[in-house]
Each structure stands twice: as structure tokens, then as C-alpha cells.
PDB file of N, CA and C in Angstrom:
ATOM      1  N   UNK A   1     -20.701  13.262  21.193  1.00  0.00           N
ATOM      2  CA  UNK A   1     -19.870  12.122  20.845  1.00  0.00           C
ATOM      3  C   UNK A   1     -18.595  12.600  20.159  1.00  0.00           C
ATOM      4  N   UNK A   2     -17.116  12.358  20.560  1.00  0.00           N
ATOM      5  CA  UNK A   2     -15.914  12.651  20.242  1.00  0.00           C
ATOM      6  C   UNK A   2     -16.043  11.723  18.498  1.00  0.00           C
ATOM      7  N   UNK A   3     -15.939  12.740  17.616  1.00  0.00           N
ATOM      8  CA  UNK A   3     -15.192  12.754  16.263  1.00  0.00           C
ATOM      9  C   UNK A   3     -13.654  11.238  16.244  1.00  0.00           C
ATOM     10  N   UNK A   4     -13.736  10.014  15.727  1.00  0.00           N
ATOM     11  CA  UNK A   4     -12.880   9.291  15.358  1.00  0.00           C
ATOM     12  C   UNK A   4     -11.668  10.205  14.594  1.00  0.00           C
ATOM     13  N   UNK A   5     -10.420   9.957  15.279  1.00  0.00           N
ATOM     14  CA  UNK A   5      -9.311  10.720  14.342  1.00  0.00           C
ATOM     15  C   UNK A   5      -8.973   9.874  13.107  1.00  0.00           C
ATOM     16  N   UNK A   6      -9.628  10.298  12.166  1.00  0.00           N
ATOM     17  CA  UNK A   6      -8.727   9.699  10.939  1.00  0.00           C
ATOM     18  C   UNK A   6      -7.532   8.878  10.704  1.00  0.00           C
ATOM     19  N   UNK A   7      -7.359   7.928  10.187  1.00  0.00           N
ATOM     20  CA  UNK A   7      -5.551   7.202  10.261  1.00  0.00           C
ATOM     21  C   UNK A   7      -5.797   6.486   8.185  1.00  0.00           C
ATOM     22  N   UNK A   8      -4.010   7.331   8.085  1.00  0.00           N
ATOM     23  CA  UNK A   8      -3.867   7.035   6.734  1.00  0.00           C
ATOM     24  C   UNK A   8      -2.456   5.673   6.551  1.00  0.00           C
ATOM     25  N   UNK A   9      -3.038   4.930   5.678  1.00  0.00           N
ATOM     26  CA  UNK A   9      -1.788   3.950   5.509  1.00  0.00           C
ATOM     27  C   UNK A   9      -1.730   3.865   4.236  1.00  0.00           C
ATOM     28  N   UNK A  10      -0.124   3.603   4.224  1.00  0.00           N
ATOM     29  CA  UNK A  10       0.880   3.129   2.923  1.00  0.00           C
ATOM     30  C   UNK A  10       0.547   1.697   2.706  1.00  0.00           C
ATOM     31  N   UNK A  11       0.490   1.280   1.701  1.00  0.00           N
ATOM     32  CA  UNK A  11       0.280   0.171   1.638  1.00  0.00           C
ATOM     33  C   UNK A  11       1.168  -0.434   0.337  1.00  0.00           C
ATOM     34  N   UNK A  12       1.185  -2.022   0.394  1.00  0.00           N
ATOM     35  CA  UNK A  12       2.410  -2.691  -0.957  1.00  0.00           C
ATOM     36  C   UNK A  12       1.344  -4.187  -1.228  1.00  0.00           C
ATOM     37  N   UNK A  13       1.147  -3.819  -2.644  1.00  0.00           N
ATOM     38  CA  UNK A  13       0.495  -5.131  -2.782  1.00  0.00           C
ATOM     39  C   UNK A  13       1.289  -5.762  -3.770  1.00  0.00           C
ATOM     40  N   UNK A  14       1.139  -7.220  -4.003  1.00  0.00           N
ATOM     41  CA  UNK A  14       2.183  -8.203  -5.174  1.00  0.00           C
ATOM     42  C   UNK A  14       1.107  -8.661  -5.806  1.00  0.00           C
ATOM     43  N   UNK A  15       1.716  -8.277  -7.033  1.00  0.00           N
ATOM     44  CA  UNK A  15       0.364  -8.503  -8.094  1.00  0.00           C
ATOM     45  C   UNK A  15       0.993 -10.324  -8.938  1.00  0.00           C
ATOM     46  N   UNK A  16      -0.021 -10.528  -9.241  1.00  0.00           N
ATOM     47  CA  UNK A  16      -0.058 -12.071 -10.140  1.00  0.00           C
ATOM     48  C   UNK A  16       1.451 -11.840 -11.216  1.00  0.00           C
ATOM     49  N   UNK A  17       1.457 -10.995 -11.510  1.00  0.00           N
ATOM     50  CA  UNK A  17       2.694 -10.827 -12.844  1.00  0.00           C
ATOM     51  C   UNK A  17       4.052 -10.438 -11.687  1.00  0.00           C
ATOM     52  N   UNK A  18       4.148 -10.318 -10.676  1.00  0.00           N
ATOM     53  CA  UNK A  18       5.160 -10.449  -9.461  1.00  0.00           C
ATOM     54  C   UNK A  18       6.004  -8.813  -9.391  1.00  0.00           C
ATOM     55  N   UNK A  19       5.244  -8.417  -9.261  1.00  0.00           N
ATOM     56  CA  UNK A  19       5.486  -6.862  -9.481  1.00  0.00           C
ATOM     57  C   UNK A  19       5.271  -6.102  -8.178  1.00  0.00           C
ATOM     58  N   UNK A  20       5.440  -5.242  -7.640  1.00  0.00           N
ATOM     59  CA  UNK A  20       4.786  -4.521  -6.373  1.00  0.00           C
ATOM     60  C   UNK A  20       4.381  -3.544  -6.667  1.00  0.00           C
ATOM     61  N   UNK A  21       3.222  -2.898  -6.077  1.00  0.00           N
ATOM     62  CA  UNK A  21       2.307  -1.754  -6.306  1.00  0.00           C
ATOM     63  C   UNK A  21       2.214  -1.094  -4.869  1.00  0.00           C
ATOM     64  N   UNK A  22       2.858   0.133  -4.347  1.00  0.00           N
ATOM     65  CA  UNK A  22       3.006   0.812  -3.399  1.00  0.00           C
ATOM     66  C   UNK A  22       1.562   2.015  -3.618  1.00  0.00           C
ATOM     67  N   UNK A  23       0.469   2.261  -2.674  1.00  0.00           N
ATOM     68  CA  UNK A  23      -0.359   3.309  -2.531  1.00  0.00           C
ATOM     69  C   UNK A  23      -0.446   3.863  -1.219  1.00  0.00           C
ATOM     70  N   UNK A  24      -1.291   4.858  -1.052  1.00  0.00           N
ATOM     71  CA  UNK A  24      -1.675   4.954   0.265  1.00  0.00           C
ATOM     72  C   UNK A  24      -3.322   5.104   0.373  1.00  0.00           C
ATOM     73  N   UNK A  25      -4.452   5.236   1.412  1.00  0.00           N
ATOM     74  CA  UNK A  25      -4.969   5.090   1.486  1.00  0.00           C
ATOM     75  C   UNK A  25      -5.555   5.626   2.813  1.00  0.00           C
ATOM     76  N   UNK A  26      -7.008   5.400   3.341  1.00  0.00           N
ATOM     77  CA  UNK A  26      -7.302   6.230   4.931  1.00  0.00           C
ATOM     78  C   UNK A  26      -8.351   4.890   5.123  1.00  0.00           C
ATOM     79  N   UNK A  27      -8.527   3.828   3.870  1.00  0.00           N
ATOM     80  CA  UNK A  27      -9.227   2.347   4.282  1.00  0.00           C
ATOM     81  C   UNK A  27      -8.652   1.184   3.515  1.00  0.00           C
ATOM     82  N   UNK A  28      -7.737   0.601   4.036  1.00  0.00           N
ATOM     83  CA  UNK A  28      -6.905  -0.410   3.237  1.00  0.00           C
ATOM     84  C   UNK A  28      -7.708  -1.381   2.822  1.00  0.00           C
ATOM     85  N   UNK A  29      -8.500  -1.961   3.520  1.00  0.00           N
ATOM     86  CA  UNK A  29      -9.399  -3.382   3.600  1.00  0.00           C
ATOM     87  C   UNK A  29     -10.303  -2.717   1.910  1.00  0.00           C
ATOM     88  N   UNK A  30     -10.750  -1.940   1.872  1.00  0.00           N
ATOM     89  CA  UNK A  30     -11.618  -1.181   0.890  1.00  0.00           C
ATOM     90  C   UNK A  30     -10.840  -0.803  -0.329  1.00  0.00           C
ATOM     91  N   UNK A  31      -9.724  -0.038  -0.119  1.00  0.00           N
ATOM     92  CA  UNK A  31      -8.648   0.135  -1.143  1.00  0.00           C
ATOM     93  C   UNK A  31      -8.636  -1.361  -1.468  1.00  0.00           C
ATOM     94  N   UNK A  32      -7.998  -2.069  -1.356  1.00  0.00           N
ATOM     95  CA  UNK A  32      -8.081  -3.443  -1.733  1.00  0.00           C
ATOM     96  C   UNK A  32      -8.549  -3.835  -2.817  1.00  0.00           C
ATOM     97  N   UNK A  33      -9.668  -3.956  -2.380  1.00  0.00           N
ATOM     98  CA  UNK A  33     -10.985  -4.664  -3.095  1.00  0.00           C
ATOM     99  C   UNK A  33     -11.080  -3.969  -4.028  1.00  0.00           C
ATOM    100  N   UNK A  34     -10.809  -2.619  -4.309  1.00  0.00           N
ATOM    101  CA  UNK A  34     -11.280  -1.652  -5.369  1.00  0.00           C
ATOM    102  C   UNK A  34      -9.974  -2.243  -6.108  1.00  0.00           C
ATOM    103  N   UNK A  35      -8.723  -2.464  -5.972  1.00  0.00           N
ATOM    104  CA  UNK A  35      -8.120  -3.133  -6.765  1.00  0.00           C
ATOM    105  C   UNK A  35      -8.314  -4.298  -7.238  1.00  0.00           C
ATOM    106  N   UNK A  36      -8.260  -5.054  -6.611  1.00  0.00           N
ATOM    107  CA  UNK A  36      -8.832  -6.311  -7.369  1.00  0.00           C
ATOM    108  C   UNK A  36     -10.229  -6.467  -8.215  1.00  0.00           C
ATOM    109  N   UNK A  37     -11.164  -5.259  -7.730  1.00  0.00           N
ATOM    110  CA  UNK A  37     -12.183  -5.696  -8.915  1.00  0.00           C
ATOM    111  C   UNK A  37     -12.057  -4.792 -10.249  1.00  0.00           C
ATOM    112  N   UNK A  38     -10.839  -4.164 -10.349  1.00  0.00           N
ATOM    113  CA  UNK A  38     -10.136  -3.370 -11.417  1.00  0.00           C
ATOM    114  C   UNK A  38     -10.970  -1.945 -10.985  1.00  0.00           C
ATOM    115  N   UNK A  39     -11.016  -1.609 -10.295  1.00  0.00           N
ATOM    116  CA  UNK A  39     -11.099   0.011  -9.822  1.00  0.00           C
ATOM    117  C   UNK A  39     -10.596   0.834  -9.284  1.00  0.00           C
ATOM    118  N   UNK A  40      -8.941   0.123  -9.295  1.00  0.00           N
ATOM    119  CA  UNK A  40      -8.418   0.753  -8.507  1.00  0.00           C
ATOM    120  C   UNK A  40      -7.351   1.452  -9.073  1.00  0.00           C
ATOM    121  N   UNK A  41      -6.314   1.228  -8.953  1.00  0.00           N
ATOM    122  CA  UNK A  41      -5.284   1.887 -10.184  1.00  0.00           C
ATOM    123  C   UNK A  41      -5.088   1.258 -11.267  1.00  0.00           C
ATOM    124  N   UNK A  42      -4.461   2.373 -12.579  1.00  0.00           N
ATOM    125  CA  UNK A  42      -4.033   1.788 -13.814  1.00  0.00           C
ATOM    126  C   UNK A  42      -3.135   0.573 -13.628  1.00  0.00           C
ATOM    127  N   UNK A  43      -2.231   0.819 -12.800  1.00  0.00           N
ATOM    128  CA  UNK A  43      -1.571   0.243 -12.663  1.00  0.00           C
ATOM    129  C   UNK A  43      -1.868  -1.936 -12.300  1.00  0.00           C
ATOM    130  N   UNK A  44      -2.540  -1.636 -11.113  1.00  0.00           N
ATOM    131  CA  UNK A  44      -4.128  -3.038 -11.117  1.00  0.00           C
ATOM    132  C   UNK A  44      -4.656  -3.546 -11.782  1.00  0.00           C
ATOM    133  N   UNK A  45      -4.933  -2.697 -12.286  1.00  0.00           N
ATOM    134  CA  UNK A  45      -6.249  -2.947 -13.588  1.00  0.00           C
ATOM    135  C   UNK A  45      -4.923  -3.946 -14.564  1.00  0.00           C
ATOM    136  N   UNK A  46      -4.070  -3.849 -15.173  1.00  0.00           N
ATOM    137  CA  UNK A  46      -3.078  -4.295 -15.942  1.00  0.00           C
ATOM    138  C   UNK A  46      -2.278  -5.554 -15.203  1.00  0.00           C
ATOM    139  N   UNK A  47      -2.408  -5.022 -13.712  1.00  0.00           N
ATOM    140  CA  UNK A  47      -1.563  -6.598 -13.236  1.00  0.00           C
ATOM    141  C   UNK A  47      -2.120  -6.803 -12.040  1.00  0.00           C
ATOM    142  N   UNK A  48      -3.168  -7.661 -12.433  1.00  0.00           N
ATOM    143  CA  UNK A  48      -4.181  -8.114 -10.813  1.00  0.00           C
ATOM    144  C   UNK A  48      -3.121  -8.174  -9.434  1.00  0.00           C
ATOM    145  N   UNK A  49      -3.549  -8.017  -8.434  1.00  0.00           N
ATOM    146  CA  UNK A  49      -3.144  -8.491  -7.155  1.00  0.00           C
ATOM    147  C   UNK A  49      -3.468  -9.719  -6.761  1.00  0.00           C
ATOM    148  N   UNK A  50      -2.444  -9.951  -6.179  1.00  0.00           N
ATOM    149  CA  UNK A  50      -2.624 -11.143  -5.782  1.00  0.00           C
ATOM    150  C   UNK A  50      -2.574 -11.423  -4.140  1.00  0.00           C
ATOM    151  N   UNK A  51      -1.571 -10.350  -3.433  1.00  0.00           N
ATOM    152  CA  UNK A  51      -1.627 -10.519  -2.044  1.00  0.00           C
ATOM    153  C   UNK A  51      -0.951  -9.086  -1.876  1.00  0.00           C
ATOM    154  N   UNK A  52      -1.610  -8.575  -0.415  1.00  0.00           N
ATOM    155  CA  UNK A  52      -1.432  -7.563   0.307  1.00  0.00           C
ATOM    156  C   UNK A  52      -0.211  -7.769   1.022  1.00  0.00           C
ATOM    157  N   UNK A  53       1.113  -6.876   0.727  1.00  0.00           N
ATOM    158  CA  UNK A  53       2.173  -7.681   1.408  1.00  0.00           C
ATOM    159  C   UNK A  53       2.732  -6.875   2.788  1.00  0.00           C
ATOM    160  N   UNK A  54       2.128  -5.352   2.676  1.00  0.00           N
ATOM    161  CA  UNK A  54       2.850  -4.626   3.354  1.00  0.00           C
ATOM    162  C   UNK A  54       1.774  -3.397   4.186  1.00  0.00           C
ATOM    163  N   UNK A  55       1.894  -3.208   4.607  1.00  0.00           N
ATOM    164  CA  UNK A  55       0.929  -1.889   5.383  1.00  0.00           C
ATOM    165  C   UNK A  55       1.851  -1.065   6.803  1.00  0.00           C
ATOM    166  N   UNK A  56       1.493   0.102   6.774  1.00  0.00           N
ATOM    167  CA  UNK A  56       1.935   0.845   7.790  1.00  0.00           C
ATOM    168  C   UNK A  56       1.271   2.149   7.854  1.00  0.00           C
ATOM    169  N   UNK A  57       0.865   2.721   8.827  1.00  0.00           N
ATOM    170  CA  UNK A  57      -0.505   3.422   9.730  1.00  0.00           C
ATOM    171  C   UNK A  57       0.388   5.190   9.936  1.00  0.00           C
ATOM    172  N   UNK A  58       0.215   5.766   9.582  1.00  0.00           N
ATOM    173  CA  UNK A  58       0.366   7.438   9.508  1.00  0.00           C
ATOM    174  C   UNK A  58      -0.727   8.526  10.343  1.00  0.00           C
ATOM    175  N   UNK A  59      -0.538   8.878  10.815  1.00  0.00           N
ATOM    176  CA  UNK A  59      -1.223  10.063  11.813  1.00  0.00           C
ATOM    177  C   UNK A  59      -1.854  11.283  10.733  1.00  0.00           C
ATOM    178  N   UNK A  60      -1.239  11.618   9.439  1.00  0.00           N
ATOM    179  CA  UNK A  60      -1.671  12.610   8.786  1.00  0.00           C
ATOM    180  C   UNK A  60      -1.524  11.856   7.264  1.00  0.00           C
ATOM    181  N   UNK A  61      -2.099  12.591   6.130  1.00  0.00           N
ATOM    182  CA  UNK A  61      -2.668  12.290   4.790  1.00  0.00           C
ATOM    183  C   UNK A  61      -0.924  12.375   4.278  1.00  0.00           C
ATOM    184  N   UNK A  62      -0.361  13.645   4.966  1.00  0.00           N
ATOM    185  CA  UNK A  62       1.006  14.381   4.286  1.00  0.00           C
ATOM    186  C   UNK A  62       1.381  12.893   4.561  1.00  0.00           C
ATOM    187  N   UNK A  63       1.671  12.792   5.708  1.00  0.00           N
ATOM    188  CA  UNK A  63       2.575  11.712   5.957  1.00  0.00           C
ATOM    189  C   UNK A  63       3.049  10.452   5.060  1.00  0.00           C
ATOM    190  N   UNK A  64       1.172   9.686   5.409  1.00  0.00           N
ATOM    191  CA  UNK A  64       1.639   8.501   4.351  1.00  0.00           C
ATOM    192  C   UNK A  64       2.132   8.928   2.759  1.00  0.00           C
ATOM    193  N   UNK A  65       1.923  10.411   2.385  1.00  0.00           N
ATOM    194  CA  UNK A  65       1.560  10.809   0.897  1.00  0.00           C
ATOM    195  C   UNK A  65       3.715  10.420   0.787  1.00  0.00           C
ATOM    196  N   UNK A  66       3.782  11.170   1.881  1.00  0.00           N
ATOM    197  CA  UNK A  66       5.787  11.296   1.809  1.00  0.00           C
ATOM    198  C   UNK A  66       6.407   9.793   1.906  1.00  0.00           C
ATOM    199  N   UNK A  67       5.846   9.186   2.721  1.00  0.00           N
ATOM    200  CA  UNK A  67       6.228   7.918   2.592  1.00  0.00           C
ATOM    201  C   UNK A  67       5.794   7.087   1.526  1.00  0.00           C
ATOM    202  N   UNK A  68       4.976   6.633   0.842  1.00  0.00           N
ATOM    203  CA  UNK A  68       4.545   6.400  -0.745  1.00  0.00           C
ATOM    204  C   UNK A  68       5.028   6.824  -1.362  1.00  0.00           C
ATOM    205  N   UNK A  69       5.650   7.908  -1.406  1.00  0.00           N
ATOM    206  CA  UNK A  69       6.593   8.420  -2.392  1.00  0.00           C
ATOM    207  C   UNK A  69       8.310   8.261  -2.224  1.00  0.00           C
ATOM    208  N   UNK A  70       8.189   7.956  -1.250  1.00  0.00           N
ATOM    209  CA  UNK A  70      10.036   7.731  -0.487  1.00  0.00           C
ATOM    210  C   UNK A  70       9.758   6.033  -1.459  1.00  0.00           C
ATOM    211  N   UNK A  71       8.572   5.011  -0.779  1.00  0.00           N
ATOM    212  CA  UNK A  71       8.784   3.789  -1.069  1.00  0.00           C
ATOM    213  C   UNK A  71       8.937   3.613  -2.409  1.00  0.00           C
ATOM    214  N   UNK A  72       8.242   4.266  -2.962  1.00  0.00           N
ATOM    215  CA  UNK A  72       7.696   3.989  -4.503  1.00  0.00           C
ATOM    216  C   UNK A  72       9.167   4.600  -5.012  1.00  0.00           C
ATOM    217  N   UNK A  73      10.145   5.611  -5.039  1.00  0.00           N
ATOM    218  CA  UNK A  73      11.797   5.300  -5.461  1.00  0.00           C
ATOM    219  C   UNK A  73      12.492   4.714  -4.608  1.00  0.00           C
ATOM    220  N   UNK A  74      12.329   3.396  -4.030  1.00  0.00           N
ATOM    221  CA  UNK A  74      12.854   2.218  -3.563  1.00  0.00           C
ATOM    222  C   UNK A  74      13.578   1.114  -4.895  1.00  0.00           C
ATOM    223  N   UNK A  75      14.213   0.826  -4.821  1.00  0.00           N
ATOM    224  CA  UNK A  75      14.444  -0.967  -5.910  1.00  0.00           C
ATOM    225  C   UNK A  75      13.468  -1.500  -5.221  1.00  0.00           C
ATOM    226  N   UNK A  76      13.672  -2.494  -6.307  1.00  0.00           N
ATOM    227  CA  UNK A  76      12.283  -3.877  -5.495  1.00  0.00           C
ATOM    228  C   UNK A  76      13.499  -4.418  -4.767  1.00  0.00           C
ATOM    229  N   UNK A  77      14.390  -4.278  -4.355  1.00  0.00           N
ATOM    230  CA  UNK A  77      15.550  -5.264  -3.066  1.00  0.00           C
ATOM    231  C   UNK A  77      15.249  -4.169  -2.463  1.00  0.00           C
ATOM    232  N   UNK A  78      15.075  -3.108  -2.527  1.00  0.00           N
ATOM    233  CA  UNK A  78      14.875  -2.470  -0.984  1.00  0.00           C
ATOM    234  C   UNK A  78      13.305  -2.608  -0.546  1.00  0.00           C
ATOM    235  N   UNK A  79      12.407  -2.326  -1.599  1.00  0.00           N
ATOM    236  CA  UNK A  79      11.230  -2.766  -1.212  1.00  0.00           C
ATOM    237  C   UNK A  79      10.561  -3.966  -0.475  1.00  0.00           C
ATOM    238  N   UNK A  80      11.488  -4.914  -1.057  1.00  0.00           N
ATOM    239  CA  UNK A  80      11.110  -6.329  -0.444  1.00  0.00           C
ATOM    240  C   UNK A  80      11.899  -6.473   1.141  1.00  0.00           C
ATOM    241  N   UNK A  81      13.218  -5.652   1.047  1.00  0.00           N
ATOM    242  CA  UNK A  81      13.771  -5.750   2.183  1.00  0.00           C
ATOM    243  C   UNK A  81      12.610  -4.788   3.552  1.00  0.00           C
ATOM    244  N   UNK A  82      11.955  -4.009   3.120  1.00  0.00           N
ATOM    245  CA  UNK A  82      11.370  -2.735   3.989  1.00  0.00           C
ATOM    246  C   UNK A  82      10.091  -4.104   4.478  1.00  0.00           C
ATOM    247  N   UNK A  83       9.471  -4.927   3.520  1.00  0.00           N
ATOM    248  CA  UNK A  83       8.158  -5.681   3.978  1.00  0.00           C
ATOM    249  C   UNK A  83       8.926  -6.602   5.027  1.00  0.00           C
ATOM    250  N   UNK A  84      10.206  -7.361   4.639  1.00  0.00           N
ATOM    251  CA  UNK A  84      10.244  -8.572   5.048  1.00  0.00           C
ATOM    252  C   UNK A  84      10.650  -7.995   6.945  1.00  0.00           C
ATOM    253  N   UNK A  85      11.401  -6.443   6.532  1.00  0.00           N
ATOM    254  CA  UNK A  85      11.671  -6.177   8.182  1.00  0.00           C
ATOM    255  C   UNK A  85      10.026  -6.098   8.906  1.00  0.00           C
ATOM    256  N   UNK A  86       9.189  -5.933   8.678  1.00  0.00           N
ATOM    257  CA  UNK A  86       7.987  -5.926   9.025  1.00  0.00           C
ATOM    258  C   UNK A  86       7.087  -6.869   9.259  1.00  0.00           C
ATOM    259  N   UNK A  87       7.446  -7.971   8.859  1.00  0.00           N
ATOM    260  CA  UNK A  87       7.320  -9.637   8.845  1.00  0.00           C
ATOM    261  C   UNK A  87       7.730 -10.167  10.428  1.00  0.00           C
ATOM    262  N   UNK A  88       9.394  -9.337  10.144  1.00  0.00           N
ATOM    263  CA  UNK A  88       9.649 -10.010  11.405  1.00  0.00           C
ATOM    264  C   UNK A  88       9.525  -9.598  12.790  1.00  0.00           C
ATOM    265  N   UNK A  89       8.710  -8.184  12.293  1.00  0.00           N
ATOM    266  CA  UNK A  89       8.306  -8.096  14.186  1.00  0.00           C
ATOM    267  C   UNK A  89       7.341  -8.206  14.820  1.00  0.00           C
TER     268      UNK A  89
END
């Protein structure tokens, strides 16, 4: 039986205090949840989520790791601008 190839995603969640929280991850649906039940980052734990706003799918760990880090020194106007282009396609 052929081995599933791994897939890593960036992800942007908007927390209750209206903040954005950029991670990455290799199970978003799971990452998630570990945030919201405060297990997930410091950052979570301090300002619940409230909605998953953003996601995008990487071939390697490096990858999403470079892009999480490109997003995360974004402004929140470029951040919000990067989800909303993603909205619209």
C-alpha cells in the first residue's frame, strides 16, 4: 500500500478580542480545536478564537514554516488583504 504524502498548511485564525493569529500545521481541522480548548498557543490561550479565516496547503514543512513567517511580518491591512484575496476565488 503507497505511503499518503504528507501536506502542511498555514493557517489565520480571528480571535474574539479581533486580533489574527497566523500558524502552520500538517492537520488544521485538529490544530483548531487544540486552540480553542486552550492547547494550543500562548498566544489562544489569552485570546480565544473565534473563526478560522484563512488556510493554504504547502507540499513541504519548510514551506509552510517560510510562509508563516513571511505572513506573520505582514500589517493586519496586508493580512486581511492576503485572506480577503482568497475569499474571492
Amino acid at each position: 500500500m503507497k505511503e499518503k504524502h504528507k501536506k502542511y498548511y498555514v493557517y489565520i485564525i480571528l480571535t474574539v478580542t479581533d486580533k489574527l493569529y497566523c500558524g502552520y500545521t500538517d492537520d488544521v481541522e485538529k490544530r483548531y480545536k487544540q486552540h480553542i480548548s486552550g492547547k494550543g498557543a500562548k498566544f489562544t490561550r489569552a485570546n480565544k478564537p473565534l473563526k478560522l479565516l484563512y488556510t493554504k496547503e504547502f507540499e513541504t514543512k519548510s514551506q509552510a514554516q517560510k510562509e508563516e513567517y513571511r505572513i506573520k511580518h505582514l500589517t493586519r491591512k496586508n493580512k486581511l488583504q492576503l485572506i480577503n484575496q482568497e475569499v474571492l476565488k
